[in-house]
Each structure stands twice: as structure tokens, then as C-alpha cells.
PDB file of N, CA and C in Angstrom:
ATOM      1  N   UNK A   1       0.839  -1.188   0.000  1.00  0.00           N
ATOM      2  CA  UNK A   1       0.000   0.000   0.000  1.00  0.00           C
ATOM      3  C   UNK A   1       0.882   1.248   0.000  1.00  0.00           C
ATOM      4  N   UNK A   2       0.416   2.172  -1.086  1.00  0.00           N
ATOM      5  CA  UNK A   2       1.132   3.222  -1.065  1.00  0.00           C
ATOM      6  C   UNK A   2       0.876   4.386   0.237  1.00  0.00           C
ATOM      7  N   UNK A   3       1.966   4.536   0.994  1.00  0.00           N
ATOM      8  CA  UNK A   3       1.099   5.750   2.078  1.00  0.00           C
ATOM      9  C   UNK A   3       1.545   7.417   1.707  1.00  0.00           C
ATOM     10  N   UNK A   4       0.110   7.808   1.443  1.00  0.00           N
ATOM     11  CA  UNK A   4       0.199   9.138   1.084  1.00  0.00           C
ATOM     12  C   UNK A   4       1.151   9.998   2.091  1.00  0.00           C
ATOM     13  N   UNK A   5       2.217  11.364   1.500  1.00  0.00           N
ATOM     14  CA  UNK A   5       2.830  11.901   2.592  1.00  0.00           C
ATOM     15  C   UNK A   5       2.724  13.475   1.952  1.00  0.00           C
ATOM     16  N   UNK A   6       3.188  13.877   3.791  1.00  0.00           N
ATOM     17  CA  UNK A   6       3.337  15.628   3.072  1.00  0.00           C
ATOM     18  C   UNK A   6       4.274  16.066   3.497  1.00  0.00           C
ATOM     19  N   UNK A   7       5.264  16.891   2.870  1.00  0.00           N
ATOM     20  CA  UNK A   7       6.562  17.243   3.643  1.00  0.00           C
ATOM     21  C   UNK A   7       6.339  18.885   4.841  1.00  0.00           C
ATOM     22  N   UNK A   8       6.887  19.250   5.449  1.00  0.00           N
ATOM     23  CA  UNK A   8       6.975  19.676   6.358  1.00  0.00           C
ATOM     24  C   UNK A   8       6.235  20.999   6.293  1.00  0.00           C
ATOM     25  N   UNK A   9       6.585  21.386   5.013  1.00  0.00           N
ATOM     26  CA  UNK A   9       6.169  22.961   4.493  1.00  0.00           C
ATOM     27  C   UNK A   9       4.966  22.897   3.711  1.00  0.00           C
ATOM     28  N   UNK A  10       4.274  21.773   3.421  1.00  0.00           N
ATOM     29  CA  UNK A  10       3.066  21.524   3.024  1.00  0.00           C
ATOM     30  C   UNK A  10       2.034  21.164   4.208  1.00  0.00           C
ATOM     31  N   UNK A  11       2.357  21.273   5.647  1.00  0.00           N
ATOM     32  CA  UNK A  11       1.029  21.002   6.325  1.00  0.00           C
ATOM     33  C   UNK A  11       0.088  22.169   6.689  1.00  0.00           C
ATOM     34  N   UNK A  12      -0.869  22.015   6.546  1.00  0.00           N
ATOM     35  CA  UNK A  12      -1.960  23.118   6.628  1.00  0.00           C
ATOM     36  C   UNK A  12      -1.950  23.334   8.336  1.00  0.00           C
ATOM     37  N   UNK A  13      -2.264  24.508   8.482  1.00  0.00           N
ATOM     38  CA  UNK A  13      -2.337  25.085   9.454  1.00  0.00           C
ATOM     39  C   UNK A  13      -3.275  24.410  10.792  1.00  0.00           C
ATOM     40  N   UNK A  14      -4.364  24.509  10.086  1.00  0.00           N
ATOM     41  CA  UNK A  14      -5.509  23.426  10.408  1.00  0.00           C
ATOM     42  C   UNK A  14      -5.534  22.153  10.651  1.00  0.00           C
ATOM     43  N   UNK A  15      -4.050  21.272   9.783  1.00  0.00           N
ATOM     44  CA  UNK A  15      -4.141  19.892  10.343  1.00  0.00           C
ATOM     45  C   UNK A  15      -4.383  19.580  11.727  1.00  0.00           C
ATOM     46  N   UNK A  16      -4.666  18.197  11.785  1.00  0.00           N
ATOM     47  CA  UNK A  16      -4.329  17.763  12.828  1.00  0.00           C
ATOM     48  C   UNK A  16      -3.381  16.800  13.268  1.00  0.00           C
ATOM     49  N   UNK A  17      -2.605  17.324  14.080  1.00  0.00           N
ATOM     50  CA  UNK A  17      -1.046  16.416  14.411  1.00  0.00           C
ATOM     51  C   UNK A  17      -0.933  15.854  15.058  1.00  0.00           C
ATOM     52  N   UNK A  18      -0.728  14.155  14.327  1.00  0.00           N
ATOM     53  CA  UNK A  18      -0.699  12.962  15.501  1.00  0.00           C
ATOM     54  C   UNK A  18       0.536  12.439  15.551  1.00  0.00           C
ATOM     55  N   UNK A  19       1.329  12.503  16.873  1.00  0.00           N
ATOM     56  CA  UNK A  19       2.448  12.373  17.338  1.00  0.00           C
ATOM     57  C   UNK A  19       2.232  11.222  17.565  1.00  0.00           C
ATOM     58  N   UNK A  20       3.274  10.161  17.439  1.00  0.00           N
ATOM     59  CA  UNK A  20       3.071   8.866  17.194  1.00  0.00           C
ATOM     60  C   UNK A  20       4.629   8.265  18.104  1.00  0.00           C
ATOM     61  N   UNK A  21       5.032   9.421  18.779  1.00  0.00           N
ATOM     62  CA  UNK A  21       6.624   8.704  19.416  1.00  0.00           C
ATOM     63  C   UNK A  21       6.233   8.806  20.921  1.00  0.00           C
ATOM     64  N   UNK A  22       7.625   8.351  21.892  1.00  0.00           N
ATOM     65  CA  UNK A  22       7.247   8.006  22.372  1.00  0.00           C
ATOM     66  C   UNK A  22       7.241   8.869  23.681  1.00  0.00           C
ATOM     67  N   UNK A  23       6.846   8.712  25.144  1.00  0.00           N
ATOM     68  CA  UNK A  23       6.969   9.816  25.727  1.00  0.00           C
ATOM     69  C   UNK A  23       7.957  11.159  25.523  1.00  0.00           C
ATOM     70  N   UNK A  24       9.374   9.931  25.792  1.00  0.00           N
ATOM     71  CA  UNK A  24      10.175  11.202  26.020  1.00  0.00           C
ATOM     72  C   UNK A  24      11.124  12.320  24.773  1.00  0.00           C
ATOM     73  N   UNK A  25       9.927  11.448  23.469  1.00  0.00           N
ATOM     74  CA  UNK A  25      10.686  12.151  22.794  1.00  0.00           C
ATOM     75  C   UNK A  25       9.612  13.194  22.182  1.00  0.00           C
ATOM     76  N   UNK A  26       8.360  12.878  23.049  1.00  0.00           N
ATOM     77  CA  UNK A  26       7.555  13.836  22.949  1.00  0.00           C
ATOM     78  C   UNK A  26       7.767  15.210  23.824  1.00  0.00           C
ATOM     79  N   UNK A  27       8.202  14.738  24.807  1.00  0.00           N
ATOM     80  CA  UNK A  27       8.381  15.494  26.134  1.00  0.00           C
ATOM     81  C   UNK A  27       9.713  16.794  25.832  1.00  0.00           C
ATOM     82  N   UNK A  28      10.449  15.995  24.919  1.00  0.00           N
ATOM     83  CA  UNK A  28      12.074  16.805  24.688  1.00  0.00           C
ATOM     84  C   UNK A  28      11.420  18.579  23.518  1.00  0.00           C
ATOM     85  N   UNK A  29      10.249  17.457  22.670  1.00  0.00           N
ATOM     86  CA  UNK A  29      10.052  18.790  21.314  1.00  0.00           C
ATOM     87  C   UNK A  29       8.883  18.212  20.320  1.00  0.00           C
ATOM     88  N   UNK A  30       8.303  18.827  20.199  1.00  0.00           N
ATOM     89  CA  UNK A  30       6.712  18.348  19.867  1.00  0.00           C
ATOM     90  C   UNK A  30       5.998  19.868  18.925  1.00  0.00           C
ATOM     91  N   UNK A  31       5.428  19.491  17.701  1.00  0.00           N
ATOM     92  CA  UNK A  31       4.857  20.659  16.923  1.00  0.00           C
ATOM     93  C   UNK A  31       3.986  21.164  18.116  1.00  0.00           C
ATOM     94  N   UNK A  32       3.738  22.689  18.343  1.00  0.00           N
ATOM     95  CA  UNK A  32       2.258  23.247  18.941  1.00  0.00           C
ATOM     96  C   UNK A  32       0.921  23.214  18.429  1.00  0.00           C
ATOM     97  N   UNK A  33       0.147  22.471  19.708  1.00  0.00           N
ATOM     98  CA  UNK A  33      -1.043  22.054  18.894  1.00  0.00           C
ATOM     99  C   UNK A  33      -0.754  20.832  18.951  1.00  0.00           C
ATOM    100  N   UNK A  34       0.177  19.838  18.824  1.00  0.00           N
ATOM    101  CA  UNK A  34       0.100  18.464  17.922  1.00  0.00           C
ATOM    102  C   UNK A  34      -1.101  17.626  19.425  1.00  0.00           C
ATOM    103  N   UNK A  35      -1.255  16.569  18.771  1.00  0.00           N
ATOM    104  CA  UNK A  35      -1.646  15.532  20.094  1.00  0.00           C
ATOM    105  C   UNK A  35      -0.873  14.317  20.235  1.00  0.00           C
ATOM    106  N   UNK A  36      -0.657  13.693  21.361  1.00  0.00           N
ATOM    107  CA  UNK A  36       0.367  12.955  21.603  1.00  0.00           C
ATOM    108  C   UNK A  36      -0.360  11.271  21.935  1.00  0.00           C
ATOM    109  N   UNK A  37      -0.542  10.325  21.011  1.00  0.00           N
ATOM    110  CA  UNK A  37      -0.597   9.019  21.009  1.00  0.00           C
ATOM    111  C   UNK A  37       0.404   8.131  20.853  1.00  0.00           C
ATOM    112  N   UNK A  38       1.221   7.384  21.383  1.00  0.00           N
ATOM    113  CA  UNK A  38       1.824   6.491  21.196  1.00  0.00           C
ATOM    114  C   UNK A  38       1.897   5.804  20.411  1.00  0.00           C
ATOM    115  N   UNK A  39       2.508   5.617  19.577  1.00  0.00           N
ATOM    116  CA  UNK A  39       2.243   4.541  18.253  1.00  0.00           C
ATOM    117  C   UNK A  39       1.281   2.967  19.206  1.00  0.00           C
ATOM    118  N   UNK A  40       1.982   2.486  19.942  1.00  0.00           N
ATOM    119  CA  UNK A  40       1.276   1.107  20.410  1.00  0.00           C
ATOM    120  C   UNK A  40       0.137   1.284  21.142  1.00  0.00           C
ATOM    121  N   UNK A  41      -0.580   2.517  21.177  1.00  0.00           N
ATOM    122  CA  UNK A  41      -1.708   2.799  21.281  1.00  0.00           C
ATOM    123  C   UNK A  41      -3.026   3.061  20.647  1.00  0.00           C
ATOM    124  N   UNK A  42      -2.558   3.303  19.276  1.00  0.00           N
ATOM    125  CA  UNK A  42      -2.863   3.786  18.103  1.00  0.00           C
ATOM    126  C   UNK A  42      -4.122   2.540  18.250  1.00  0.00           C
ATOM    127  N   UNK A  43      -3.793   1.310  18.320  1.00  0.00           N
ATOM    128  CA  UNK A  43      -5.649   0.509  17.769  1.00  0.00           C
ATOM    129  C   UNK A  43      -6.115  -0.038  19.055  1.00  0.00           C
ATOM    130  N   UNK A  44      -5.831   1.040  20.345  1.00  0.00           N
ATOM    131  CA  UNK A  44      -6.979   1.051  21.131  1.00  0.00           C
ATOM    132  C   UNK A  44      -7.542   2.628  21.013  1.00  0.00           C
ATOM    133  N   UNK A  45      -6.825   3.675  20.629  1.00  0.00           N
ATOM    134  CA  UNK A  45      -7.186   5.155  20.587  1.00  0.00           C
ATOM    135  C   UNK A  45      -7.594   5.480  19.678  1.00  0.00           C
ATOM    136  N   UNK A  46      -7.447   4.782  18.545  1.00  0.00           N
ATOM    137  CA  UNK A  46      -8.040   5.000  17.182  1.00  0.00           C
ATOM    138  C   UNK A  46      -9.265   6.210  16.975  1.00  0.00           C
ATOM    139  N   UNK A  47     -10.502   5.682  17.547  1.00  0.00           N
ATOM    140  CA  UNK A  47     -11.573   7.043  17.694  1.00  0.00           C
ATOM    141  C   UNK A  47     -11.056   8.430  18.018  1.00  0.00           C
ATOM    142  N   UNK A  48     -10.300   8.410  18.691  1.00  0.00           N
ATOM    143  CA  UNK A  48     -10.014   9.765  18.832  1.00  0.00           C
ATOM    144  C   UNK A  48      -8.952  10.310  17.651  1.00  0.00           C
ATOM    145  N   UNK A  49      -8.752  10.363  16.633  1.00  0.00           N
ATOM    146  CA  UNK A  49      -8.587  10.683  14.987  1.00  0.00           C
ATOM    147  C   UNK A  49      -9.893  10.810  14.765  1.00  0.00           C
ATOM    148  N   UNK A  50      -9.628  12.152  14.325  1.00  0.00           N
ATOM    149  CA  UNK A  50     -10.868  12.896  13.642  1.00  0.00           C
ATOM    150  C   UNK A  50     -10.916  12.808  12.442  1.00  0.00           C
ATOM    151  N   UNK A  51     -11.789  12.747  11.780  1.00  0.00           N
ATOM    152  CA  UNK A  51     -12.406  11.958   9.978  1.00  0.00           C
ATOM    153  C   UNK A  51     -12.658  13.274   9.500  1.00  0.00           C
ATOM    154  N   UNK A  52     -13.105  14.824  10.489  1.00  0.00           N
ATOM    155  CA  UNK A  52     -13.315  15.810   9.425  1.00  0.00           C
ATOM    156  C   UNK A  52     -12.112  16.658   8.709  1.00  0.00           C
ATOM    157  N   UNK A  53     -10.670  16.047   9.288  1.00  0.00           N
ATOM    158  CA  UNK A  53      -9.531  17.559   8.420  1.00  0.00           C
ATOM    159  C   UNK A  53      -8.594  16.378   8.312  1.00  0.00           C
ATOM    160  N   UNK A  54      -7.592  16.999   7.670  1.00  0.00           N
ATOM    161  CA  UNK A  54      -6.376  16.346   7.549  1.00  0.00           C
ATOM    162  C   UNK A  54      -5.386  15.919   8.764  1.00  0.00           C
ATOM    163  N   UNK A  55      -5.066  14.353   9.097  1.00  0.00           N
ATOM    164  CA  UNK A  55      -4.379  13.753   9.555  1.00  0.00           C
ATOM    165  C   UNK A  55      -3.063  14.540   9.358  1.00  0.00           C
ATOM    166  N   UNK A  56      -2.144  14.515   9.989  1.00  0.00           N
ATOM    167  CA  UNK A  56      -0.740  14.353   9.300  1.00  0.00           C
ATOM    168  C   UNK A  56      -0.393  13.475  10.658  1.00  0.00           C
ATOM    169  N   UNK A  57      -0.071  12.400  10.764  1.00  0.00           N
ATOM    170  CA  UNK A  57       1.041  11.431  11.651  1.00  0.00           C
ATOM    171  C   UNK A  57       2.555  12.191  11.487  1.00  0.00           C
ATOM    172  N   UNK A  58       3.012  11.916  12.792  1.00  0.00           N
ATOM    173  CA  UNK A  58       4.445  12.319  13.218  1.00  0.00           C
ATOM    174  C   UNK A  58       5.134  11.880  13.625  1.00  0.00           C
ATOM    175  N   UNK A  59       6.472  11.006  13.309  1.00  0.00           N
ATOM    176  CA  UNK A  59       7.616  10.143  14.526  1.00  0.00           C
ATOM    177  C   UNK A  59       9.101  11.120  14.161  1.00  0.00           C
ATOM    178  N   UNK A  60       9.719  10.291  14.568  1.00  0.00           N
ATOM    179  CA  UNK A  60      11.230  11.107  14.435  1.00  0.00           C
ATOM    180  C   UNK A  60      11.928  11.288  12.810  1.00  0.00           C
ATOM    181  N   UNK A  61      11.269  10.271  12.198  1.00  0.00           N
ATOM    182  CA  UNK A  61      12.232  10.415  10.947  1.00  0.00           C
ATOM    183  C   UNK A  61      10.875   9.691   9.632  1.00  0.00           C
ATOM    184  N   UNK A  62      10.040   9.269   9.972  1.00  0.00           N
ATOM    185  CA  UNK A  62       9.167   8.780   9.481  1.00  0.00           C
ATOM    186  C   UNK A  62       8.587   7.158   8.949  1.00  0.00           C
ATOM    187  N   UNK A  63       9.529   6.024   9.778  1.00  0.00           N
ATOM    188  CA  UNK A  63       8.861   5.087   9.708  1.00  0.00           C
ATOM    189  C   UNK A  63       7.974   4.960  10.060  1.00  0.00           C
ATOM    190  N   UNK A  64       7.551   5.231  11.791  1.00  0.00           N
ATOM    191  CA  UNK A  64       7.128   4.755  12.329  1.00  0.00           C
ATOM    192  C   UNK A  64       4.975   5.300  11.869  1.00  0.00           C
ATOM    193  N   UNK A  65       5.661   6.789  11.897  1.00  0.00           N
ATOM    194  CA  UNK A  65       4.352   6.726  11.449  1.00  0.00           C
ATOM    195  C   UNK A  65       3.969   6.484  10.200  1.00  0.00           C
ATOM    196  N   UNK A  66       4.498   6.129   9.278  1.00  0.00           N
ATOM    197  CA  UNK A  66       4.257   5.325   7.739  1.00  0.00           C
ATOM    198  C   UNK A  66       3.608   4.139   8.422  1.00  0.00           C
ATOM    199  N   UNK A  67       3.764   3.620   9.063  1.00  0.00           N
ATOM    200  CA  UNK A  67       2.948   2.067   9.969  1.00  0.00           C
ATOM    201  C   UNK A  67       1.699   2.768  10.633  1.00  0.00           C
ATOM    202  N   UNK A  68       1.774   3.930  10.938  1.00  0.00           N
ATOM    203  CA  UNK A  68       0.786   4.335  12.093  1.00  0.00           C
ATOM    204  C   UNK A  68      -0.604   4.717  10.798  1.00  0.00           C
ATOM    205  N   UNK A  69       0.216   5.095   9.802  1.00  0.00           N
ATOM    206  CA  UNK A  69      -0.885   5.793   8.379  1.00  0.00           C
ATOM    207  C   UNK A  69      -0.964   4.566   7.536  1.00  0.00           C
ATOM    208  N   UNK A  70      -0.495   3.401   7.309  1.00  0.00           N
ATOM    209  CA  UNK A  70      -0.759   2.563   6.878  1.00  0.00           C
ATOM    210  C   UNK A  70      -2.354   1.550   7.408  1.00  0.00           C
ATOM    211  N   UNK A  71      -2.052   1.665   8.888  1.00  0.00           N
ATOM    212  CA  UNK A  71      -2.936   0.855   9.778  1.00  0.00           C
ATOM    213  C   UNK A  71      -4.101   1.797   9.958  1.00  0.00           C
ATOM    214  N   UNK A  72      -4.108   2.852   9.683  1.00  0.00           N
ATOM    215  CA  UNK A  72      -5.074   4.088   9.989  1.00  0.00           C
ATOM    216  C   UNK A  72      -6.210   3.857   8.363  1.00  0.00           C
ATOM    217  N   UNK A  73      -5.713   3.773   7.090  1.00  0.00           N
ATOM    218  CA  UNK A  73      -5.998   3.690   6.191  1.00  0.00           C
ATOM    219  C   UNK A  73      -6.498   2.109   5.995  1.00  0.00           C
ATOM    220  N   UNK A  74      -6.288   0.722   6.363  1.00  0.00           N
ATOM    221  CA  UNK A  74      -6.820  -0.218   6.935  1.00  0.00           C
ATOM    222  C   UNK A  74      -8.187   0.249   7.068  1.00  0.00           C
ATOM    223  N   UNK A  75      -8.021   0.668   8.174  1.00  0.00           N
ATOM    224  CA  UNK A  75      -9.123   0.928   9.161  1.00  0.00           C
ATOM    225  C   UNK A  75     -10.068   1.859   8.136  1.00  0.00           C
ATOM    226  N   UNK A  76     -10.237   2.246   7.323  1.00  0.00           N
ATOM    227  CA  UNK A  76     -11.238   3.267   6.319  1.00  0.00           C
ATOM    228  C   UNK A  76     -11.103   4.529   6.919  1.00  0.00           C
ATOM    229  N   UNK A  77      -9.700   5.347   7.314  1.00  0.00           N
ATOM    230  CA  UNK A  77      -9.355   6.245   7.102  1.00  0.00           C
ATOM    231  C   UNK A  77      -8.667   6.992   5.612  1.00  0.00           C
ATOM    232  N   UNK A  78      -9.122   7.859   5.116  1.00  0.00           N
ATOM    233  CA  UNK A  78      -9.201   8.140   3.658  1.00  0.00           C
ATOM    234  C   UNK A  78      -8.181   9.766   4.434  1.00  0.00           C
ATOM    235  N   UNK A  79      -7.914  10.094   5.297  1.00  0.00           N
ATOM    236  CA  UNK A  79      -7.747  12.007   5.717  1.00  0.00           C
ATOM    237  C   UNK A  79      -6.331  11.672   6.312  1.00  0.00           C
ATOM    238  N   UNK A  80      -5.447  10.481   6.471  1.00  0.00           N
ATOM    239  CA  UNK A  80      -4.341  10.485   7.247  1.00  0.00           C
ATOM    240  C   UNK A  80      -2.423  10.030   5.726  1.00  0.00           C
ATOM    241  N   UNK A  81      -2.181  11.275   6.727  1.00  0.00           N
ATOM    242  CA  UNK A  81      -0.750  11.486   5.362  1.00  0.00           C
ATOM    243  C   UNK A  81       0.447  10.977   6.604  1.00  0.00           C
ATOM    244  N   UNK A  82       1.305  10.845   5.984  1.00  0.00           N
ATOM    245  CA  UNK A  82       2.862  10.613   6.815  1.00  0.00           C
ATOM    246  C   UNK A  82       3.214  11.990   6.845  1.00  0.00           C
ATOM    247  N   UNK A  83       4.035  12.546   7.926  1.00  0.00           N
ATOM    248  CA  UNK A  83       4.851  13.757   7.461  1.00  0.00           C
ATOM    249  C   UNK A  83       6.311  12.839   7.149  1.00  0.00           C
ATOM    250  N   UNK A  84       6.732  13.488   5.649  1.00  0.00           N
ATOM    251  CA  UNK A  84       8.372  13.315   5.415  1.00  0.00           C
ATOM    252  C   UNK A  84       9.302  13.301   6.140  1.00  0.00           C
ATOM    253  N   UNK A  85       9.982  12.392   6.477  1.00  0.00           N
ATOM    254  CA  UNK A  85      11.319  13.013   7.245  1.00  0.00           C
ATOM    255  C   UNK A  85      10.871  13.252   8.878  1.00  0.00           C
ATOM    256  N   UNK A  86       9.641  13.039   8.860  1.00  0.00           N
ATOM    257  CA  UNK A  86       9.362  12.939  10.493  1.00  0.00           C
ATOM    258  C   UNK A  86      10.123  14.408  11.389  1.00  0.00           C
ATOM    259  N   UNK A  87       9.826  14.698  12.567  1.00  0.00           N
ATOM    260  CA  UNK A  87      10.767  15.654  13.228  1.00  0.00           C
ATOM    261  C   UNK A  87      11.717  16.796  12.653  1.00  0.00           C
ATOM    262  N   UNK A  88      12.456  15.462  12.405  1.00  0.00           N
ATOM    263  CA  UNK A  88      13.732  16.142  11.645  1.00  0.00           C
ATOM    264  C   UNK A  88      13.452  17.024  10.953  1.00  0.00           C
ATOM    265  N   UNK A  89      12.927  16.703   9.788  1.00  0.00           N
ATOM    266  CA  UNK A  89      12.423  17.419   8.679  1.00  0.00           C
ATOM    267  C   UNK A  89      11.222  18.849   9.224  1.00  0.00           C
ATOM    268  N   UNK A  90      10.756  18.399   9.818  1.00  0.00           N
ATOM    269  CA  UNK A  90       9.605  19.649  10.424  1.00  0.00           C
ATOM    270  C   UNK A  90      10.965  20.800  11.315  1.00  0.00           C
ATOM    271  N   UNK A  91      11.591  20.073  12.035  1.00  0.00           N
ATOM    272  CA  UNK A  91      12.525  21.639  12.755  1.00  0.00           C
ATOM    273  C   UNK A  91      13.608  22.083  11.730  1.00  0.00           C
ATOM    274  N   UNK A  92      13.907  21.122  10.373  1.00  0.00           N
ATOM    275  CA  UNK A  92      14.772  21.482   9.574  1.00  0.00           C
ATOM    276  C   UNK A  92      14.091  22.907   8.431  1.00  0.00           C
ATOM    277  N   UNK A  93      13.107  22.307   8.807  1.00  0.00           N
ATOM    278  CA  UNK A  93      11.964  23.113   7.916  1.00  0.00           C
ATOM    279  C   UNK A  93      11.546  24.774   8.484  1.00  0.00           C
ATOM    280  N   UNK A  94      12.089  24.910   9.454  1.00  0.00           N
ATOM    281  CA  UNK A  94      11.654  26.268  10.201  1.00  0.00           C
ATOM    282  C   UNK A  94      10.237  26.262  11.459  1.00  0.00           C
ATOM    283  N   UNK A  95       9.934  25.116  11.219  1.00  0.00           N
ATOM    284  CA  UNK A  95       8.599  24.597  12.290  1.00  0.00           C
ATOM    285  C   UNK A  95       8.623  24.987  13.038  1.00  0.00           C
ATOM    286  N   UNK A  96       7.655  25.450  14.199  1.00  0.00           N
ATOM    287  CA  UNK A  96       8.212  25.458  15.610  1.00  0.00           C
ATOM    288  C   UNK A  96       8.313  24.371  16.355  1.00  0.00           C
ATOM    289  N   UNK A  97       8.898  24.193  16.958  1.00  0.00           N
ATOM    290  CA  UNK A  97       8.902  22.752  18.128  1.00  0.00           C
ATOM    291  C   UNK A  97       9.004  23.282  19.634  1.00  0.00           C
ATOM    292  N   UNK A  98       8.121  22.792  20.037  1.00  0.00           N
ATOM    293  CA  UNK A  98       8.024  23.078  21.992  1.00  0.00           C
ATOM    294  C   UNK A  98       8.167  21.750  22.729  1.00  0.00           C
ATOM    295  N   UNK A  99       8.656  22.105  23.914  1.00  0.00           N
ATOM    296  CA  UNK A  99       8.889  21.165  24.717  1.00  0.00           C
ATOM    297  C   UNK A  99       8.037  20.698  25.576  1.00  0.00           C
ATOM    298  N   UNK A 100       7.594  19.961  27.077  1.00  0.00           N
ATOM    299  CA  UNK A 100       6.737  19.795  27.177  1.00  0.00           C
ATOM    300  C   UNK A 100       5.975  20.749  27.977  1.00  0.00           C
ATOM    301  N   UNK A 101       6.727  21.613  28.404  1.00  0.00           N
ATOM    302  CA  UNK A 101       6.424  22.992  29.557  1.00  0.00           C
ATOM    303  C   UNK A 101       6.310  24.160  28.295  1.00  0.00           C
ATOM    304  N   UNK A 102       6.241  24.049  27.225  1.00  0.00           N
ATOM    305  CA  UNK A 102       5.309  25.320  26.396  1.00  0.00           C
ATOM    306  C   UNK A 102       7.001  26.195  25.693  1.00  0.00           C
ATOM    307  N   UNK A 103       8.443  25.588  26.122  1.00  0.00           N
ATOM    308  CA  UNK A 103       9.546  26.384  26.237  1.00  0.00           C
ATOM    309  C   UNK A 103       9.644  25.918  24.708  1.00  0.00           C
ATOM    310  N   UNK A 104      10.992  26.328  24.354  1.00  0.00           N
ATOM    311  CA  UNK A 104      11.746  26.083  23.076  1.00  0.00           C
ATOM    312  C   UNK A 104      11.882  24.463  23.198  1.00  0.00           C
ATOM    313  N   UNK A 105      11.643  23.438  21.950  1.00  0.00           N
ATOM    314  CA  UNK A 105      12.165  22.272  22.199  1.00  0.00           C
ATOM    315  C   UNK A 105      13.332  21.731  20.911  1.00  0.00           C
ATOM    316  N   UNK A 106      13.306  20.667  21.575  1.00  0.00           N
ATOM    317  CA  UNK A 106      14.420  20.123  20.683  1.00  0.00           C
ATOM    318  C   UNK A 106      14.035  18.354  20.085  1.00  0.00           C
ATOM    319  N   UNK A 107      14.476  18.236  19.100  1.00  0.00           N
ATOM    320  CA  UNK A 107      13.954  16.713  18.233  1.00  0.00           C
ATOM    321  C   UNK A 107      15.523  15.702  18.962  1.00  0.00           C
ATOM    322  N   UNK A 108      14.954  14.218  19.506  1.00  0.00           N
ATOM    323  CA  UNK A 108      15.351  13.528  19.746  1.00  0.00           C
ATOM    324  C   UNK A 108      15.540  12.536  19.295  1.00  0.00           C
TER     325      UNK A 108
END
């Protein structure tokens, strides 16, 4: 299955950002706004992915959530993309990233 992706400078403002790593690398630097699911949580939390805007999934470099948007699309999700390059690519990109106290963060 092909999994649709968007690179860093293509996510809409409006998405919605599903962080897919794991605490502490949520905890270190995380988009503002994003929401934070665990990848091995993902097919008991599932409902809470919203069907009305655009998905974008998030891990550090982008396997993980390529698995998280693969299994999402399974499931008759048609609205969920990979971001490129995961992290990396989003703070390489000019993104903001916060930590878990609202400060400056950093990708782990």
C-alpha cells in the first residue's frame, strides 16, 4: 500500500497532528497544537482521529508513522498522510517545536 505523505512545508495550518513517538521524545520537542498518542496505542485510541480535516502522523524520521498511516488507512481512514522526514524534517523546515512545559524544544 502506497502511504500518502506531506513534507513539512506543506502542512496546513488546520491539520491535525498525531504524534506517534514516544513519551520522552515527545516530552524533549513536539509541533504546537500536535496531540500525543503512542504509536502502540494507536488501535486502542483510534476514535479519537478525527475523519473531518487532515491527519498528518508524526515520529522522528518517518517510519514509524508510515505504519501508524498505513494501519489508519486499513481501518477506512481516507484524511491520514505521513509527514516526510518525520521531526527532523519539520525543525529542519523552520517549524516550531516546543517542549513539554510550552519552552523552546528540541527533536530527539
Amino acid at each position: 500500500m502506497m502511504v500518502p505523505t506531506v513534507d513539512a512545508a506543506g502542512v496546513a495550518d488546520d491539520a491535525y497532528l498525531l504524534d506517534v513517538r514516544e513519551p520522552d521524545e515527545w516530552a524533549a520537542g513536539h509541533p504546537p497544537g500536535a496531540h500525543h498518542v503512542p504509536m502502540m496505542q494507536i488501535p486502542t485510541r483510534a476514535d479519537e482521529v478525527p475523519t473531518d480535516r487532515d491527519v498528518v502522523v508524526v515520529c522522528r524520521v518517518g517510519g514509524r508513522s508510515a505504519q501508524v498511516v498505513a494501519y489508519l488507512k486499513q481501518r477506512g481512514f481516507d484524511n491520514v498522510y505521513n509527514l516526510d522526514g518525520g521531526m527532523f524534517a519539520w525543525a529542519a523546515a523552520g517549524r516550531p517545536v516546543v517542549g513539554e512545559d510550552g519552552s523552546a524544544g528540541h527533536v530527539i
